[in-house]
Protein backbone atom coordinates (compact mmCIF):
# COMPACT_ATOMS: atom_id res chain seq x y z
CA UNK A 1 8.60 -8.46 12.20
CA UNK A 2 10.68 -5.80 10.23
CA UNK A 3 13.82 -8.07 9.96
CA UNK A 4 11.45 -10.98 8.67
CA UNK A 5 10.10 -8.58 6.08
CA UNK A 6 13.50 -7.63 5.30
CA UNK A 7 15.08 -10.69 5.06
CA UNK A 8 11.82 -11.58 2.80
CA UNK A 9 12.31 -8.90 0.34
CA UNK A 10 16.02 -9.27 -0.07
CA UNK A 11 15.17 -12.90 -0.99
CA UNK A 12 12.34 -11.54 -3.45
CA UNK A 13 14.30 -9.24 -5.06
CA UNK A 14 17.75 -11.35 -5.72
CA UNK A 15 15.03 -14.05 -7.46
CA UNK A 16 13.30 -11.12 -9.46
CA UNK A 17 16.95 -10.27 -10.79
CA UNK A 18 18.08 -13.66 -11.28
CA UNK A 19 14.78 -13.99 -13.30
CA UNK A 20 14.99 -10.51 -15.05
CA UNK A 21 18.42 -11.26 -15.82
CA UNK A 22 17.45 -14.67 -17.60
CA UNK A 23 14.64 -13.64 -19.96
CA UNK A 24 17.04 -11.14 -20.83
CA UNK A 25 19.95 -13.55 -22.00
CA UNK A 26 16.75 -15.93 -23.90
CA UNK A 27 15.56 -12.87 -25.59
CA UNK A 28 19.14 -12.35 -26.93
CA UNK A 29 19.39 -16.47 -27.75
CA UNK A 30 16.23 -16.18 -29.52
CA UNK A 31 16.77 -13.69 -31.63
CA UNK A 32 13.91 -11.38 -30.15
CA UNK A 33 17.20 -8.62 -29.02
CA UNK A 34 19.82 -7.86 -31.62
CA UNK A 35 22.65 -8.44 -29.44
CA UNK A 36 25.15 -5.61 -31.51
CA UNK A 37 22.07 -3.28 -29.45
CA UNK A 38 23.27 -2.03 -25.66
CA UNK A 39 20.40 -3.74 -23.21
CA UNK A 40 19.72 -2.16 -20.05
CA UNK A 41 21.99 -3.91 -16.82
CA UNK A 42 19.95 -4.16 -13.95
CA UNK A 43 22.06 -2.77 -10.90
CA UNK A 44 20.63 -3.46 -7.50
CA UNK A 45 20.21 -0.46 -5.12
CA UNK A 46 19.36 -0.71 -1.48
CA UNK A 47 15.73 -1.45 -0.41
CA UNK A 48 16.49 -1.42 3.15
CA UNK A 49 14.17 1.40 3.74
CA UNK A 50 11.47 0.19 0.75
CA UNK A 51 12.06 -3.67 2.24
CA UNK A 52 7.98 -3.86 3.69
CA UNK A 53 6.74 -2.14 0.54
CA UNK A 54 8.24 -4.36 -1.85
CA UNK A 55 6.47 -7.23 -0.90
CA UNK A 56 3.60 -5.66 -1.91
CA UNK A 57 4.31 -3.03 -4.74
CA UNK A 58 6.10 -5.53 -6.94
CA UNK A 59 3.38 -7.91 -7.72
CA UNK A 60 3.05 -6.71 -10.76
CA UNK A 61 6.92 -6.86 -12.11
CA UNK A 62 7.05 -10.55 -10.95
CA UNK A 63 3.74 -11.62 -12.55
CA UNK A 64 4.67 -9.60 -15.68
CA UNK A 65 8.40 -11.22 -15.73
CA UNK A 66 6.80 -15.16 -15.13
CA UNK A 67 3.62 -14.13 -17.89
CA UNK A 68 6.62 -12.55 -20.37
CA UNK A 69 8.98 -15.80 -19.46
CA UNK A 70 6.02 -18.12 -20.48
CA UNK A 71 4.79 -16.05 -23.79
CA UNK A 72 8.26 -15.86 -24.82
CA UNK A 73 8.42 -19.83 -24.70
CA UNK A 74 4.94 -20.48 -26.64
CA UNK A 75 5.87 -17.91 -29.15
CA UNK A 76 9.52 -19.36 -29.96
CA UNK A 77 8.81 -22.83 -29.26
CA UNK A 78 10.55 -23.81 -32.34
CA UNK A 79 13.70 -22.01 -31.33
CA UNK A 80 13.46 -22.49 -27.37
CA UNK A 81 13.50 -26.39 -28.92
CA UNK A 82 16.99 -25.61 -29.41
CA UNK A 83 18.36 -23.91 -26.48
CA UNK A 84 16.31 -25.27 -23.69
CA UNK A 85 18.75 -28.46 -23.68
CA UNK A 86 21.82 -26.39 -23.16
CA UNK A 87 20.41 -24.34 -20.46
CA UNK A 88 20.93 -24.64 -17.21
CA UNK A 89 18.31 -26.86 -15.44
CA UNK A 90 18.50 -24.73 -12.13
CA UNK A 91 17.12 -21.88 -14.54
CA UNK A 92 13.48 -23.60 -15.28
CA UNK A 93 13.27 -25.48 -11.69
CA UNK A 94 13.66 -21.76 -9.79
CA UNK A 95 11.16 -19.94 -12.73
CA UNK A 96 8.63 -22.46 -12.23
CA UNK A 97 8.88 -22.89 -8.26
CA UNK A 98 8.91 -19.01 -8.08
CA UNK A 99 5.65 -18.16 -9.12
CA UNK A 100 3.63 -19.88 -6.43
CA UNK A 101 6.39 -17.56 -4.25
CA UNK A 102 5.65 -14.79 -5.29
CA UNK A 103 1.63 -14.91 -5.04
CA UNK A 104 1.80 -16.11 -1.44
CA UNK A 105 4.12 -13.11 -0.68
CA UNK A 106 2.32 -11.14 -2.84
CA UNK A 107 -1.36 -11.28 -2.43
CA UNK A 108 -4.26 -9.92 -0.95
CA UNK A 109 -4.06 -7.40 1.68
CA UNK A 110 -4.19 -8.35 5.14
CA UNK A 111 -7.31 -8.03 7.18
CA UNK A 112 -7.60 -6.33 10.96
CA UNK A 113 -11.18 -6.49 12.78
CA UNK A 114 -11.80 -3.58 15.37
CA UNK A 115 -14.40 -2.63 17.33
CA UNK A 116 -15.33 1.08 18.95
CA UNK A 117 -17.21 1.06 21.78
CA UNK A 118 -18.30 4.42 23.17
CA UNK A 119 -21.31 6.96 23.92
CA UNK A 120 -22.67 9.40 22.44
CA UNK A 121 -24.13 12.24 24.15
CA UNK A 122 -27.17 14.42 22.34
CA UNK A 123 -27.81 17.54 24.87
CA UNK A 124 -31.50 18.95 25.35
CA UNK A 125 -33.57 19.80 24.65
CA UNK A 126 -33.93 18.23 21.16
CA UNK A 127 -36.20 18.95 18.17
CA UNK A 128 -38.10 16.86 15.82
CA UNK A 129 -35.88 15.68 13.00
CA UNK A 130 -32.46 15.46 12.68
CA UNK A 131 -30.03 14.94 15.97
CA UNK A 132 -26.44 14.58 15.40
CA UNK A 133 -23.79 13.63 18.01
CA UNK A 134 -19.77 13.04 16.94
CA UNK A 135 -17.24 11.19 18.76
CA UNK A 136 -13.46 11.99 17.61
CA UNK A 137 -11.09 9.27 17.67
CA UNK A 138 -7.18 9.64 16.13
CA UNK A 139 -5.62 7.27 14.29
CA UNK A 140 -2.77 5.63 15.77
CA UNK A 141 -1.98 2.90 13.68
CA UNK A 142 -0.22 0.61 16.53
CA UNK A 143 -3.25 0.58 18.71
CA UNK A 144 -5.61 -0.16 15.77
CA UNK A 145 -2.89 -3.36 13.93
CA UNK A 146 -1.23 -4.50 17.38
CA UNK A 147 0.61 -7.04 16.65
CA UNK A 148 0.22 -6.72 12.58
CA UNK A 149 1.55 -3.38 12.58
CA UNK A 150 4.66 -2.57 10.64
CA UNK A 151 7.01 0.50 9.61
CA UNK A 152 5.20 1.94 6.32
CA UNK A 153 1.63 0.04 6.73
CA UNK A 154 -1.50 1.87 5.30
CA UNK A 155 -4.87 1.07 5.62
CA UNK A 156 -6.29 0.87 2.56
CA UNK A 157 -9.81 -0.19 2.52
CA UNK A 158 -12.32 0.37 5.74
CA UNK A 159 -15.77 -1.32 6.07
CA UNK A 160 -18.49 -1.38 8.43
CA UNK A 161 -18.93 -4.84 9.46
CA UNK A 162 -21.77 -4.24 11.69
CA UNK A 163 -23.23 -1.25 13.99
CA UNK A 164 -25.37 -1.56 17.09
CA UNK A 165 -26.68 1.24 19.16
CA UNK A 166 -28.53 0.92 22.82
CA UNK A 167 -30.12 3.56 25.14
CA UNK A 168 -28.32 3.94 27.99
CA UNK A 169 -31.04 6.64 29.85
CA UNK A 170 -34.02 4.08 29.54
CA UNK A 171 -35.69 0.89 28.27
CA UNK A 172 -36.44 2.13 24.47
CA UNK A 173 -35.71 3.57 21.81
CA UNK A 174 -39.22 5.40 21.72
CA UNK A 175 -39.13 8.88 20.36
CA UNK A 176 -36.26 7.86 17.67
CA UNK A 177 -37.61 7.29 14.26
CA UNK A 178 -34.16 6.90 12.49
CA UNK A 179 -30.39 6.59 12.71
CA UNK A 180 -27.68 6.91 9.78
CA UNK A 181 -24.00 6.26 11.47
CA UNK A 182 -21.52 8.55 9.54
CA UNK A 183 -17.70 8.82 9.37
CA UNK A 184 -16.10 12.78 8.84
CA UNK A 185 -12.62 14.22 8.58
CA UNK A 186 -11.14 17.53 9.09
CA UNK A 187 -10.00 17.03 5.69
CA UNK A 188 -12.57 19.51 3.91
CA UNK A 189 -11.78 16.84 0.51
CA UNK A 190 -13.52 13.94 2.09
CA UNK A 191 -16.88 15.16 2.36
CA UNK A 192 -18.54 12.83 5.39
CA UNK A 193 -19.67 9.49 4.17
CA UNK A 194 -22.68 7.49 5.50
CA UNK A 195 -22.06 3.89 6.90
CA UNK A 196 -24.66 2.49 7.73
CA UNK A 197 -28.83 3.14 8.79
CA UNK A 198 -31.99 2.23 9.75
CA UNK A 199 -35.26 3.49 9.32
CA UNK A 200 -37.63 2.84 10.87
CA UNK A 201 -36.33 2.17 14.58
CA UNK A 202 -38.83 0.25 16.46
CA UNK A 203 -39.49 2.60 19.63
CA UNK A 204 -40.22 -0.44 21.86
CA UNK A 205 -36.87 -1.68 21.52
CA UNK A 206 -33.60 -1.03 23.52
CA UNK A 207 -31.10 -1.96 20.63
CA UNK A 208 -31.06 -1.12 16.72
CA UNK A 209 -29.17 -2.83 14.17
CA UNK A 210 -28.13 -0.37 11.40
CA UNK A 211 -27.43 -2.26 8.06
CA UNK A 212 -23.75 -1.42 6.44
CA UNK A 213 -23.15 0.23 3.68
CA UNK A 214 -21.58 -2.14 1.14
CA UNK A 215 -20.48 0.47 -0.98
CA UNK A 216 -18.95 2.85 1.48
CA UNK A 217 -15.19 2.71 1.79
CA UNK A 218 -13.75 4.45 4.88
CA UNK A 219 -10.63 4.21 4.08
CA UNK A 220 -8.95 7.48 3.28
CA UNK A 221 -10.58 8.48 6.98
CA UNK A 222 -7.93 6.20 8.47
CA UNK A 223 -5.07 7.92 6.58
CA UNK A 224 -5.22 11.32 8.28
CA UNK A 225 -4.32 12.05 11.75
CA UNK A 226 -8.12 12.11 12.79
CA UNK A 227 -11.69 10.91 12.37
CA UNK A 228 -14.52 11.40 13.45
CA UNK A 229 -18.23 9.01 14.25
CA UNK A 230 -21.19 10.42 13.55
CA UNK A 231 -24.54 9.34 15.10
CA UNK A 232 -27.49 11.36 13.53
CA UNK A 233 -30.77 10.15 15.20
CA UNK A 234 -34.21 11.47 13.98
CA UNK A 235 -36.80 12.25 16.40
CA UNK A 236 -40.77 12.14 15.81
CA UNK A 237 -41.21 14.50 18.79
CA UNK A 238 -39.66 17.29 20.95
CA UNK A 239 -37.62 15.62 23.67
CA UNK A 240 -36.55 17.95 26.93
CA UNK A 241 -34.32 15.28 28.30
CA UNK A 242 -30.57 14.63 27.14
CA UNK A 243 -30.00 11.02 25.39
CA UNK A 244 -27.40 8.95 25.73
CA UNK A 245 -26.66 6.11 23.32
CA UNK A 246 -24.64 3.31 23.52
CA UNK A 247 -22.49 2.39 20.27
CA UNK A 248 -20.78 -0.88 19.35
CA UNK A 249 -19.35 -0.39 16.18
CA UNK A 250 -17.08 -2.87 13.79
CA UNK A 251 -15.00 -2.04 11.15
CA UNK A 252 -12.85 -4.15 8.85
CA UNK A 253 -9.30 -2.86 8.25
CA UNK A 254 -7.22 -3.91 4.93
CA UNK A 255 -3.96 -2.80 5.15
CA UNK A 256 -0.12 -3.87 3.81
């Protein structure tokens, strides 16, 4: 995977110079660069270690060489009249085949579905109102990508896709009123973020749907060495009895 990527961003790169190098020399044909004037010379450097981020962090330099290549053209089409027969047809055939390149190497983040199934425990007795109950999970990258993960990935974006909880002790869910699903850090800047609720829970039922947040990015949770799952139930009653609940929980991962 990590010589593919290579291999893939050396082949990136040498067309981004080619390209860069190109517009350069047509800016200096068309008058746009006063040619007495130094211009900059691209040297290349090695991207061995940056190989897997350059196929994502340089989006922007190819689309803004292609979008330059093409304004150049409509701007100077008078001029580009002139030189475009003595240039070398290689040089348009590789600008225009390059741009569908680069978006397909270039585009959207790539998507990992993961589900956490687990228990939570809430000790008794328990009070009317407000029950929490935490699970801690750490965040090991190659366990949560398998096969998609990669030296220098980072999850950028995390989603709730969908949340179900189940009583484990007994046949309902009577006695529970409400449940918000939360996600916490033990970094004090990300305060803890709700997921995902209902309210009201219907007390005949064993299972409750909580509806995702579609606002609520969890992503920064998955870039520090820990996170933690928050279950906070509310009760209508006193309850002597420890409850155990059954969570199946499903996030969407975008990462690089």
């Amino acid at each position: 995977m990590i010589n593919n990527n290579l291999n893939i961003a050396a082949f990136l790169y040498r067309i981004q110079m080619f390209l860069l190098e190109n517009i350069l020399k047509l800016y200096i044909q068309c008058g746009l660069i006063n040619s007495n004037k130094r211009v900059l010379q691209l040297k290349p450097f090695n991207f061995v270690p940056l190989a897997n981020s350059i196929l994502n962090e340089t989006f922007l330099l190819n689309f803004t060489v292609i979008f330059c290549g093409i304004g150049i053209f409509i701007c100077n089409k008078s001029k580009f009249q002139l030189i475009l027969p003595f240039m070398k047809l290689k040089i348009f055939i590789i600008s225009m085949l390059a741009l569908p390149l680069f978006f397909a190497c270039n585009g959207s983040n790539k998507s990992t579905e993961i589900t956490v199934i687990d228990t939570f425990t809430f000790e008794g007795p328990l009070y009317e109102g407000s029950n929490p109950a935490q699970l801690v999970y750490p965040v090991d990258l190659k366990a949560l990508l398998g096969d998609k993960y990669h030296e220098g990935v980072k999850i950028t974006d995390a989603t709730l896709s969908a949340a179900t909880v189940s009583s484990v002790d007994t046949n309902s869910l009577d006695g529970i009123s409400s449940m918000v699903l939360s996600v916490a850090s033990d970094n004090p800047e990300l305060k803890m973020l709700s997921l995902g609720v209902i309210n009201p829970v219907d007390p005949k039922s064993k299972t409750a749907s909580l509806k995702p947040s579609a606002e609520s990015n969890a992503g920064k949770y998955f870039q520090e060495k820990q996170y933690y799952i928050v279950l906070d139930i509310g009760l209508n009653k006193d309850i002597e009895e420890s409850i155990q609940l059954k969570g199946e929980i499903k996030f969407t991962l975008k990462h690089n």
